[in-house]
C-alpha atoms as a PDB file:
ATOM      1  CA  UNK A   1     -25.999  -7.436  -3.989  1.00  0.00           C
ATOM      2  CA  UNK A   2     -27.333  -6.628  -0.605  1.00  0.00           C
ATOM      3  CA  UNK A   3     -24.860  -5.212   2.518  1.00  0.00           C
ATOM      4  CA  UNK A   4     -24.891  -9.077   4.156  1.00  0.00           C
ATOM      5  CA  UNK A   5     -23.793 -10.658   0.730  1.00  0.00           C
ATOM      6  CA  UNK A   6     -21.181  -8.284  -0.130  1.00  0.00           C
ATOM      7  CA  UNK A   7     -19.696  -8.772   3.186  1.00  0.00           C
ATOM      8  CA  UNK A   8     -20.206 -12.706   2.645  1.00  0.00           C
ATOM      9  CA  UNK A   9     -18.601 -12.188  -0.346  1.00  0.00           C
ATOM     10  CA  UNK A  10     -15.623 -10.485   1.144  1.00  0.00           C
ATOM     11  CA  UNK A  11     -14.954 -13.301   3.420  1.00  0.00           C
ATOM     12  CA  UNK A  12     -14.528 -15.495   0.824  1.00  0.00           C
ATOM     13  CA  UNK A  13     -10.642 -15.917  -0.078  1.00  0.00           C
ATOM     14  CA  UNK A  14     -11.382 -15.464  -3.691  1.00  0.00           C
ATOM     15  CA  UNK A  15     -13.878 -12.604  -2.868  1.00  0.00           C
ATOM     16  CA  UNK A  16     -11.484 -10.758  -0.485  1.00  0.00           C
ATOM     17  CA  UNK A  17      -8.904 -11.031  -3.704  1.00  0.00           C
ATOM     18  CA  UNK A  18     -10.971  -9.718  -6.208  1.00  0.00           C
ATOM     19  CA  UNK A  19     -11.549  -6.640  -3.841  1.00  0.00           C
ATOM     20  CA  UNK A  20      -7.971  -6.271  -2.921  1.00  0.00           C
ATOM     21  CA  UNK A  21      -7.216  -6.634  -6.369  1.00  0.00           C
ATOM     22  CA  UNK A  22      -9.780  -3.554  -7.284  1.00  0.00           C
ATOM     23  CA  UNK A  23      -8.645  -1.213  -4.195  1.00  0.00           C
ATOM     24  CA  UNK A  24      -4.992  -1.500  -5.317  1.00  0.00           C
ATOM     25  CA  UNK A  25      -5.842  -0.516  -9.019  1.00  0.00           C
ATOM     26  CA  UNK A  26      -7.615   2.205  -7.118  1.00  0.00           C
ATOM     27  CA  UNK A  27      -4.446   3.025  -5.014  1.00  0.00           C
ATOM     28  CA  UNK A  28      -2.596   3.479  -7.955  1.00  0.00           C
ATOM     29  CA  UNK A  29      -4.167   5.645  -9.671  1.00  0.00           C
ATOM     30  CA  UNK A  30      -5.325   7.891  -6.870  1.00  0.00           C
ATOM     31  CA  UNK A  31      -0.832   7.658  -6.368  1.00  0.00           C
ATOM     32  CA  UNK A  32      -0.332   8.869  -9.878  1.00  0.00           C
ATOM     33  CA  UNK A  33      -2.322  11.423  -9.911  1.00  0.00           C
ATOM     34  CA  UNK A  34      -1.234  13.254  -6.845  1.00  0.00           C
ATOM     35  CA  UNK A  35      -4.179  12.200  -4.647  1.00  0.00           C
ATOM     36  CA  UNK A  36      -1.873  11.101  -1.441  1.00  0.00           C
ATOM     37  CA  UNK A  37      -4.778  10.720   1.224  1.00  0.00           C
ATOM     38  CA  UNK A  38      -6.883   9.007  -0.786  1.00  0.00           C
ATOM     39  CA  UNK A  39      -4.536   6.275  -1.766  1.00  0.00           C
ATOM     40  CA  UNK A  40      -3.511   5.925   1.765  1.00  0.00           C
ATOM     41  CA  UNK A  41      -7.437   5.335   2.464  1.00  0.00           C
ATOM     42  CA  UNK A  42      -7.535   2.911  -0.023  1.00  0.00           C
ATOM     43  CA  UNK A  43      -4.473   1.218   1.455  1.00  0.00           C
ATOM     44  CA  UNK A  44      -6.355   1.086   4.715  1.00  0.00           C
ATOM     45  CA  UNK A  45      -9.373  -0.391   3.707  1.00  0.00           C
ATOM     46  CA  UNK A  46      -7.285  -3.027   1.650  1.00  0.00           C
ATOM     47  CA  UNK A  47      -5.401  -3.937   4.888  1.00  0.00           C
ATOM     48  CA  UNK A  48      -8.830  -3.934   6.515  1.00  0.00           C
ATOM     49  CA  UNK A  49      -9.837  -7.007   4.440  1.00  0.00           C
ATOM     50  CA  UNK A  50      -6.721  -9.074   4.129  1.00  0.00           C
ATOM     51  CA  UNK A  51      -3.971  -7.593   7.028  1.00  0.00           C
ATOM     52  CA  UNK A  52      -1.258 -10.073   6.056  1.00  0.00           C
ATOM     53  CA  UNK A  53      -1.059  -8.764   1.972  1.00  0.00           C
ATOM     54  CA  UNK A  54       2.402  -7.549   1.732  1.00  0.00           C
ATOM     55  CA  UNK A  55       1.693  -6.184  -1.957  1.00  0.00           C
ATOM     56  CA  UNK A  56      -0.577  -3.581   0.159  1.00  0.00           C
ATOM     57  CA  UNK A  57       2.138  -3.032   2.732  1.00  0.00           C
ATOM     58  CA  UNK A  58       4.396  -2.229  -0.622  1.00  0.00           C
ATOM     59  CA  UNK A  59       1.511   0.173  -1.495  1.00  0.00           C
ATOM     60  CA  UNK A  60       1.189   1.764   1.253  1.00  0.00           C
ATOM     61  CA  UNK A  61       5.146   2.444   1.507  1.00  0.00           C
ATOM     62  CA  UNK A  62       5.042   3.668  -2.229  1.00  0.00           C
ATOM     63  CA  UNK A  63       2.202   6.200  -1.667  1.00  0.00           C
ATOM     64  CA  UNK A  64       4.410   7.005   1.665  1.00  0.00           C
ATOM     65  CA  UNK A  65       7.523   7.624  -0.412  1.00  0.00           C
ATOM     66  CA  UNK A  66       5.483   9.777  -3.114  1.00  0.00           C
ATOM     67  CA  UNK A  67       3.998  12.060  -0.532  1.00  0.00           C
ATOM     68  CA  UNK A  68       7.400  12.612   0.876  1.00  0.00           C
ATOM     69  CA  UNK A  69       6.792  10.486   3.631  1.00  0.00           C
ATOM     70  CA  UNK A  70      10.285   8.786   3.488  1.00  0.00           C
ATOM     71  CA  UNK A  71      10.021   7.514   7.257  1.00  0.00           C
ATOM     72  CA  UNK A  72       6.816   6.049   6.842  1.00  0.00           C
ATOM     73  CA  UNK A  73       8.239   4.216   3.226  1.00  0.00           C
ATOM     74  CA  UNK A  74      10.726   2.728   4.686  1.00  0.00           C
ATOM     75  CA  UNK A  75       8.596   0.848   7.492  1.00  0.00           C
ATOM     76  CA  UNK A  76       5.858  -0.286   4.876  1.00  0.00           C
ATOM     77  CA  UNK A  77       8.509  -1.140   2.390  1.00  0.00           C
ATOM     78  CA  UNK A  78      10.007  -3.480   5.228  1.00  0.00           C
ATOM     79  CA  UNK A  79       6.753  -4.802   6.753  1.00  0.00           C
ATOM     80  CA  UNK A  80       6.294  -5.910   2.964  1.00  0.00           C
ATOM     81  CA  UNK A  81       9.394  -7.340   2.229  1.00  0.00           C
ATOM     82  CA  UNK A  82       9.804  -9.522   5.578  1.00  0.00           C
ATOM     83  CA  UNK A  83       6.879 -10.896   4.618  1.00  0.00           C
ATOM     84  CA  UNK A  84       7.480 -11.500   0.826  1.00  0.00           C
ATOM     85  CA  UNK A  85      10.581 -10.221  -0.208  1.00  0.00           C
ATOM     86  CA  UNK A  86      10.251  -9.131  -3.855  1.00  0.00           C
ATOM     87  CA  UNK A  87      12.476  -6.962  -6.129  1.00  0.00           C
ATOM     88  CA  UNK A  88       9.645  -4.142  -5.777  1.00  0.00           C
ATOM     89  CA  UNK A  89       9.529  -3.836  -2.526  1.00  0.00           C
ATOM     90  CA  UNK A  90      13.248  -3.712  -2.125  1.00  0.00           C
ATOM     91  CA  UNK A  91      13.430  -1.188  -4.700  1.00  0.00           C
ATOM     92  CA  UNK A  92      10.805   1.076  -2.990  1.00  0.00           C
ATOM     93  CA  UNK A  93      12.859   0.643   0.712  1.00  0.00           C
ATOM     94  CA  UNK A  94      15.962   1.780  -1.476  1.00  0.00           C
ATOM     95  CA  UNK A  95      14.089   4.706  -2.838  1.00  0.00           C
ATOM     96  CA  UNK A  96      13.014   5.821   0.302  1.00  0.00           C
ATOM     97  CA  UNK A  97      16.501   5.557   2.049  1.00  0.00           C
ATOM     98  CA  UNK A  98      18.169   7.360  -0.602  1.00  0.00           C
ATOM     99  CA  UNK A  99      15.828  10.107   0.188  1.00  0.00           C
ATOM    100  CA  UNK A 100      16.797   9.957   3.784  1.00  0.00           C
ATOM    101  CA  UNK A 101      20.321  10.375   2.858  1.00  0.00           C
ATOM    102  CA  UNK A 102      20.839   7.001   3.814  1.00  0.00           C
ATOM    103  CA  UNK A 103      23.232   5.997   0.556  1.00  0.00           C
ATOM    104  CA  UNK A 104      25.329   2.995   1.827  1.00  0.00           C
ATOM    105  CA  UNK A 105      21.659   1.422   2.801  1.00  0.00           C
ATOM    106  CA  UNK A 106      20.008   2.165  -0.276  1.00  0.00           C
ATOM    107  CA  UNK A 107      22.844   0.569  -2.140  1.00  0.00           C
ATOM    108  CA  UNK A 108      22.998  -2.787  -0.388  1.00  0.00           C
ATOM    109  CA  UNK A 109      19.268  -2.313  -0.853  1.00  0.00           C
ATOM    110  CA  UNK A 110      19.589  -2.324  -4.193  1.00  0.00           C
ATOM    111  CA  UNK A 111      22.223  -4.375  -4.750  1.00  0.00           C
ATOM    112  CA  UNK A 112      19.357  -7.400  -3.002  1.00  0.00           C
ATOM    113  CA  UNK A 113      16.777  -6.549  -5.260  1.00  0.00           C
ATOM    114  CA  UNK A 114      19.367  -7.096  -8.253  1.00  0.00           C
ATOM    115  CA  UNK A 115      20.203 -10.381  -7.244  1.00  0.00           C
ATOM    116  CA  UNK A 116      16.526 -11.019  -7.054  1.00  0.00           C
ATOM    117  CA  UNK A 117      15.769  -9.827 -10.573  1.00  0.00           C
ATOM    118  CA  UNK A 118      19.317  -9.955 -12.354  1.00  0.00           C
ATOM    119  CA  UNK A 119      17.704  -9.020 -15.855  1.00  0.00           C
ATOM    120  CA  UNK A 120      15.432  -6.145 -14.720  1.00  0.00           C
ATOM    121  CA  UNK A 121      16.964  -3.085 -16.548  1.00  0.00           C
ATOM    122  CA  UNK A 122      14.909  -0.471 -14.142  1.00  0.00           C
ATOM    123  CA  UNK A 123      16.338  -1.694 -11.103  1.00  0.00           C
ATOM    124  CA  UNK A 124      20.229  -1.999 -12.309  1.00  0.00           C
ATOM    125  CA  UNK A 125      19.520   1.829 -14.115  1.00  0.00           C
ATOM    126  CA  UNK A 126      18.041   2.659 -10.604  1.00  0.00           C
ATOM    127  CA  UNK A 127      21.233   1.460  -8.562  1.00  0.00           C
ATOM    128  CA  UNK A 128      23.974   3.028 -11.439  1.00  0.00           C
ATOM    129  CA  UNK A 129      21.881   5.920 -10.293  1.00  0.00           C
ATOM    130  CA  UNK A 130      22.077   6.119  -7.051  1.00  0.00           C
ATOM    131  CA  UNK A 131      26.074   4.574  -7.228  1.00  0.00           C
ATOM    132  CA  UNK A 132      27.026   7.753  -9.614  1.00  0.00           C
ATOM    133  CA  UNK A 133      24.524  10.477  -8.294  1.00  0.00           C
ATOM    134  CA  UNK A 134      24.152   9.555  -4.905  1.00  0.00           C
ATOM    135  CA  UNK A 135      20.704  10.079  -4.940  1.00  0.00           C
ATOM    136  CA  UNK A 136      17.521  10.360  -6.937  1.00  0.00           C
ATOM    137  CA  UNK A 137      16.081  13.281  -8.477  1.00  0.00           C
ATOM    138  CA  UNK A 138      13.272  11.613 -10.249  1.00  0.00           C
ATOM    139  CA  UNK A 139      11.608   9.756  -7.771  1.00  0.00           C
ATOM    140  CA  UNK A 140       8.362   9.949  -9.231  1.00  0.00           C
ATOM    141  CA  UNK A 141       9.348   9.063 -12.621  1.00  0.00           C
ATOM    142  CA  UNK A 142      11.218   6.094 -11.030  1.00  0.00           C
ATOM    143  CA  UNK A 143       7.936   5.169  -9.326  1.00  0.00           C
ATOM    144  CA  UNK A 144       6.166   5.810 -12.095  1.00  0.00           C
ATOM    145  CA  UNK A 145       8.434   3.470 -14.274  1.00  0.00           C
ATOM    146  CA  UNK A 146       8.079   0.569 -11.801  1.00  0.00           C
ATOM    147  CA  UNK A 147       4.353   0.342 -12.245  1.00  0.00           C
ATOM    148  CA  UNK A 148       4.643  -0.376 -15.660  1.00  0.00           C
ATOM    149  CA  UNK A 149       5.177  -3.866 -17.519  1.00  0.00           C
END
């Protein structure tokens, strides 16, 4: 496929999908294994073809949060979920505002994205957590956790 087709291609919604789809497989495994700045490129490039995806914005505020970049999570994790509010994305905002030391933000946090998923063992585990500790030690075997099925 030539330069002008793949770009062609991109337009397409289903085209644009597929590539966001790829790029955020990317994103996570660049994420996972430590390689910060070139998830965050991949992040870019995937809000370069679709600006609107909040499952990027989510990405973007998880790589954020995993590079210590608990400022910066808690603006993509909100971008994300004010424009699809999902379980995951509140989870990743209450993550990153534990981390800030905000506790009584996290919580309520949490306590939203257990509503949202009222079965979801991780995120009730994640909020006894934080209720009992106060914070979170583990916060890459929390985000590590959340990727999976």
């Amino acid at each position: 496929m030539n330069p002008q087709e793949k770009a062609k291609d991109e337009s397409e919604p289903a085209g644009r999908a597929q590539a966001t789809a790829l790029l955020h497989a990317q994103i996570l495994k660049h994420t996972l294994d430590g390689r910060f700045l070139e998830a965050l490129s991949g992040c870019e490039q995937a809000l370069a073809l679709d600006p609107d995806n909040a499952d990027t914005m989510h990405l973007m505020g998880a790589v954020h949060l995993e590079a210590g970049q608990n400022e910066l999570a808690v603006e993509w994790a909100s971008r994300a979920i004010h424009k699809q509010p999902k379980a995951e994305f509140l989870s990743t905002l209450g993550l990153a505002l534990s981390s800030l030391g905000r506790r009584d933000d996290a919580l309520k946090v949490f306590d939203s994205a257990v509503q949202l998923k009222p079965h979801d063992a991780r995120l009730w585990s994640a909020w006894q957590r934080l209720l009992h500790d106060g914070a979170f030690g583990g916060r890459a075997q929390m985000f590590r956790a959340s990727l999976r099925p």
